[in-house]
Protein backbone atom coordinates (compact mmCIF):
# COMPACT_ATOMS: atom_id res chain seq x y z
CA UNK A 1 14.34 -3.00 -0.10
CA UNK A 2 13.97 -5.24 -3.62
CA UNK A 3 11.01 -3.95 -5.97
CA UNK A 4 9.67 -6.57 -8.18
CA UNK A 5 7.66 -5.58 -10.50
CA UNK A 6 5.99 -7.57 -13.13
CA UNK A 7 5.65 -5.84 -16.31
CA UNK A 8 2.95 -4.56 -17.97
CA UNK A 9 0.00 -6.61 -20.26
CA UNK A 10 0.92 -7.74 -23.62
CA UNK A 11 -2.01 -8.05 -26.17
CA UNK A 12 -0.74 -12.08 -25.92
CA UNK A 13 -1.64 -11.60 -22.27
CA UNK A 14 -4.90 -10.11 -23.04
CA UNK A 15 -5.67 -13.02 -25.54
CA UNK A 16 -3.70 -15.63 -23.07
CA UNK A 17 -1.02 -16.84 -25.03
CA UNK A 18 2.52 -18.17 -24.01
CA UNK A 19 5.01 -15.01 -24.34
CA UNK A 20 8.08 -16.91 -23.88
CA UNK A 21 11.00 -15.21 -25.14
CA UNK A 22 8.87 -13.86 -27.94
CA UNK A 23 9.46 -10.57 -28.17
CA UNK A 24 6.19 -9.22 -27.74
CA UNK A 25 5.27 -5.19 -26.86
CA UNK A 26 3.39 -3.51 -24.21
CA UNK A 27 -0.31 -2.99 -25.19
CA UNK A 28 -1.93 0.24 -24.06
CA UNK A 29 -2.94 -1.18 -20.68
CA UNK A 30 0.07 -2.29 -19.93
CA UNK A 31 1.79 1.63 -20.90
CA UNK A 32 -0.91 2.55 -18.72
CA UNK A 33 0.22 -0.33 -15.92
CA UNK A 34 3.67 0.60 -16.07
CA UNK A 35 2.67 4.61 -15.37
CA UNK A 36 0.88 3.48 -12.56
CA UNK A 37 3.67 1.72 -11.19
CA UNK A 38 6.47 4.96 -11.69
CA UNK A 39 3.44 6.80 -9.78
CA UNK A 40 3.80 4.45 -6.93
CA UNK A 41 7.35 4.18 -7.19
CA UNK A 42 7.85 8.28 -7.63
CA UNK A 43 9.55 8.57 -4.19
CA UNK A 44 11.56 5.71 -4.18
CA UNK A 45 15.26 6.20 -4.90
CA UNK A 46 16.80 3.45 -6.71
CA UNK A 47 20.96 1.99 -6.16
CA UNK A 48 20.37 -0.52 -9.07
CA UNK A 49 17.64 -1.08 -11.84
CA UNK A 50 17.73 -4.71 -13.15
CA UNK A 51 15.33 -5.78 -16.04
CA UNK A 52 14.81 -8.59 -18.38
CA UNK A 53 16.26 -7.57 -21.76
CA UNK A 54 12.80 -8.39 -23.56
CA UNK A 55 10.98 -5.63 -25.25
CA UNK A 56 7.79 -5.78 -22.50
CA UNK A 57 9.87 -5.58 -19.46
CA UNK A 58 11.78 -2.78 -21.12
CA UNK A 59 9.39 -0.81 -22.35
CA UNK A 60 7.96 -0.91 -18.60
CA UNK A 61 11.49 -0.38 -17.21
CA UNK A 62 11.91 2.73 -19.31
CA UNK A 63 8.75 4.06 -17.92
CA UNK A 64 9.28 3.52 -14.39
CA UNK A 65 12.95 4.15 -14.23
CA UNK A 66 15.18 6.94 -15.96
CA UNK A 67 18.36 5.92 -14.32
CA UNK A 68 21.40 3.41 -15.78
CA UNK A 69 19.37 -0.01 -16.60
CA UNK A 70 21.09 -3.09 -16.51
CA UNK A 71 19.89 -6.04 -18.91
CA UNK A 72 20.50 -9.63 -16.94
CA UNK A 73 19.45 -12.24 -19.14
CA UNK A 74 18.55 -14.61 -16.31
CA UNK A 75 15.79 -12.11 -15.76
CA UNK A 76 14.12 -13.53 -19.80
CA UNK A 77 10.87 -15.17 -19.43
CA UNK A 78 11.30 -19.35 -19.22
CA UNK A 79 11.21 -20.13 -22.93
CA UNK A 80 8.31 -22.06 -24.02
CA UNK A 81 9.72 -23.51 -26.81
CA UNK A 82 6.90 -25.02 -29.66
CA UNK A 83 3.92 -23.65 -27.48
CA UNK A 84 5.43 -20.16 -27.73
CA UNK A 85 2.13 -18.20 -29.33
CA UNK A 86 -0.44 -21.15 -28.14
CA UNK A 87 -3.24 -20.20 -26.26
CA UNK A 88 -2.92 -20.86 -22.61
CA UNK A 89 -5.53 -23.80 -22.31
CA UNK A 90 -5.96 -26.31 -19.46
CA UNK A 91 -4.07 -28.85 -21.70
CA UNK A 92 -1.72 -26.82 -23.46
CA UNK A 93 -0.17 -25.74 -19.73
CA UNK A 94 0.13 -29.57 -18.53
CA UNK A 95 1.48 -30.48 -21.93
CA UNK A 96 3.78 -27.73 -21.28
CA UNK A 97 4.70 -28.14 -18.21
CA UNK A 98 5.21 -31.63 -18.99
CA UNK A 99 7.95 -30.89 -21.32
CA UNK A 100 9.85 -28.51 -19.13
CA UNK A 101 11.01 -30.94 -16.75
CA UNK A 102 13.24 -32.24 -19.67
CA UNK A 103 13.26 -29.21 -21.69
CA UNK A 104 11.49 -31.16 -24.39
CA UNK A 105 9.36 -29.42 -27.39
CA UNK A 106 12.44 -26.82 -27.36
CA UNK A 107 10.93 -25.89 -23.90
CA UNK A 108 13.86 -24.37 -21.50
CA UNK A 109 14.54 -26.94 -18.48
CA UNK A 110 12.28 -25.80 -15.63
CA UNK A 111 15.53 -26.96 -13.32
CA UNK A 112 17.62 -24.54 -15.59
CA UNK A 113 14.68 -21.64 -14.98
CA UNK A 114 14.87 -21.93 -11.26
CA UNK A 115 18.73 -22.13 -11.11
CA UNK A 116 19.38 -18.98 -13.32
CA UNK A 117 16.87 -17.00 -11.23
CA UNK A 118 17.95 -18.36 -7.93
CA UNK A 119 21.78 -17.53 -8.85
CA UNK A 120 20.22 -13.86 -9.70
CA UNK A 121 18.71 -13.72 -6.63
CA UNK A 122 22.16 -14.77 -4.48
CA UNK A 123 23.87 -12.37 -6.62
CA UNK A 124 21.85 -9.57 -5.87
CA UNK A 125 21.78 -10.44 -1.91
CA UNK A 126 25.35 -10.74 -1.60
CA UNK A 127 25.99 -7.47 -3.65
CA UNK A 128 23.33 -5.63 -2.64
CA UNK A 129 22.59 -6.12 1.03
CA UNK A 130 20.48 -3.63 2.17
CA UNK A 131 20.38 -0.97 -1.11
CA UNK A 132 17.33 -0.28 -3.12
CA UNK A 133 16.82 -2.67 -5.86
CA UNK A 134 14.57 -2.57 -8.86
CA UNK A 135 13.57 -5.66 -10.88
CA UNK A 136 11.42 -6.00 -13.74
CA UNK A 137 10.54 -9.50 -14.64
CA UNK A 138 8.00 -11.83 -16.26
CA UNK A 139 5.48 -14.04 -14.35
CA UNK A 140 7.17 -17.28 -13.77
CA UNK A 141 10.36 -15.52 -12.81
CA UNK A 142 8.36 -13.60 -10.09
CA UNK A 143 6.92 -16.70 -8.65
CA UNK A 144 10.69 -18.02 -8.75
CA UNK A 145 11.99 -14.76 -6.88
CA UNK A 146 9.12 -14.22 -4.91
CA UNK A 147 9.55 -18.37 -3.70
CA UNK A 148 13.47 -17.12 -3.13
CA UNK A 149 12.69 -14.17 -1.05
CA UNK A 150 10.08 -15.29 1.15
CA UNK A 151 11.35 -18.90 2.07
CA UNK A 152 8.64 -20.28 0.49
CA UNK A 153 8.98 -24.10 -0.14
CA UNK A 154 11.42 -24.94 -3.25
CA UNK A 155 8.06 -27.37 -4.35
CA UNK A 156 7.55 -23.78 -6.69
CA UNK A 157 3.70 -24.29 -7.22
CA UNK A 158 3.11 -22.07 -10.62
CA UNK A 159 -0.85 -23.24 -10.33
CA UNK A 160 -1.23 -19.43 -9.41
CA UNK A 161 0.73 -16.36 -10.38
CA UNK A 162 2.56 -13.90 -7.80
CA UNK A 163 0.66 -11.24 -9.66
CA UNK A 164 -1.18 -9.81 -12.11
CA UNK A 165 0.40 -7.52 -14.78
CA UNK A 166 1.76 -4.17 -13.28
CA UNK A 167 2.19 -5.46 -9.84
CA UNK A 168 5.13 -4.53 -7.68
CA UNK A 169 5.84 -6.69 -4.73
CA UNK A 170 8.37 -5.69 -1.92
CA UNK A 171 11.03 -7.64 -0.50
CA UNK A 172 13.06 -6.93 2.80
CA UNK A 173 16.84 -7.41 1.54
């Protein structure tokens, strides 16, 4: 079975703001998130642990999971480039999703995005086939995996998130 688990709120969640690759901490709600999620994870016993080598998915990882953690940079939040910081407005998310189909405004290519998560993904299929796997991601690379794992159409429609902040989401593998 894959866990993924989004990590816990950032105050630049809270205050919706692009995270990005900024290295931003866990607020108190998302500490408290991230307990929640060990609780409902208590029983489960892990093969692997994979996590996003940002602080927030860390500091969530740490929480949930006292095992051997490995850091897989294709597991970093899409980088947002100039709007890294921004508030999330109606504009500000076409403008940047604009520039991510070119990876313009220092923006990561959106076509990179989905090929570093998708090659995660295989990896972890092909390695992994049937163990207990533990992921802890960001938001876009949860709608990325989630579109992997559930043969969702490769059209990857990011007008709505997986899931909120603290959710876990289970996969047959």
């Amino acid at each position: 079975m894959i866990y993924l688990v989004r990590h816990g709120q950032t105050n630049w969640n809270l205050l919706k703001k692009f995270n990005g690759s900024t290295d931003t901490d866990l607020n108190q709600t998302g500490i408290e998130q991230a307990k929640s999620q060990a609780e409902n994870l208590m029983n489960v016993c892990f093969d692997v642990c994979f996590c996003s080598p940002l602080k927030r998915a860390r500091q969530n990882c740490e929480i949930i999971f006292k095992g051997t953690i490995v850091l897989d940079e294709r597991l970093s939040e899409i980088n947002c480039g100039e709007f890294e910081g921004k508030e999330e407005t109606t504009e500000t998310m076409q403008l940047f999703w604009q520039a991510t189909m070119n990876g313009d405004k220092g923006t990561e290519n959106f076509k990179d995005f989905i090929k570093r998560n998708c090659d995660f993904c295989s990896k972890i299929s092909e390695q992994y086939n049937g163990k207990n796997i533990l992921i802890i991601t960001h938001a876009a690379n949860a709608r990325v995996i989630n579109y992997y794992f559930t043969g969702k159409s490769k059209e990857y429609d990011f007008s709505k998130a997986v899931g909120s902040n603290g959710v876990i989401i289970q996969f047959e593998n």
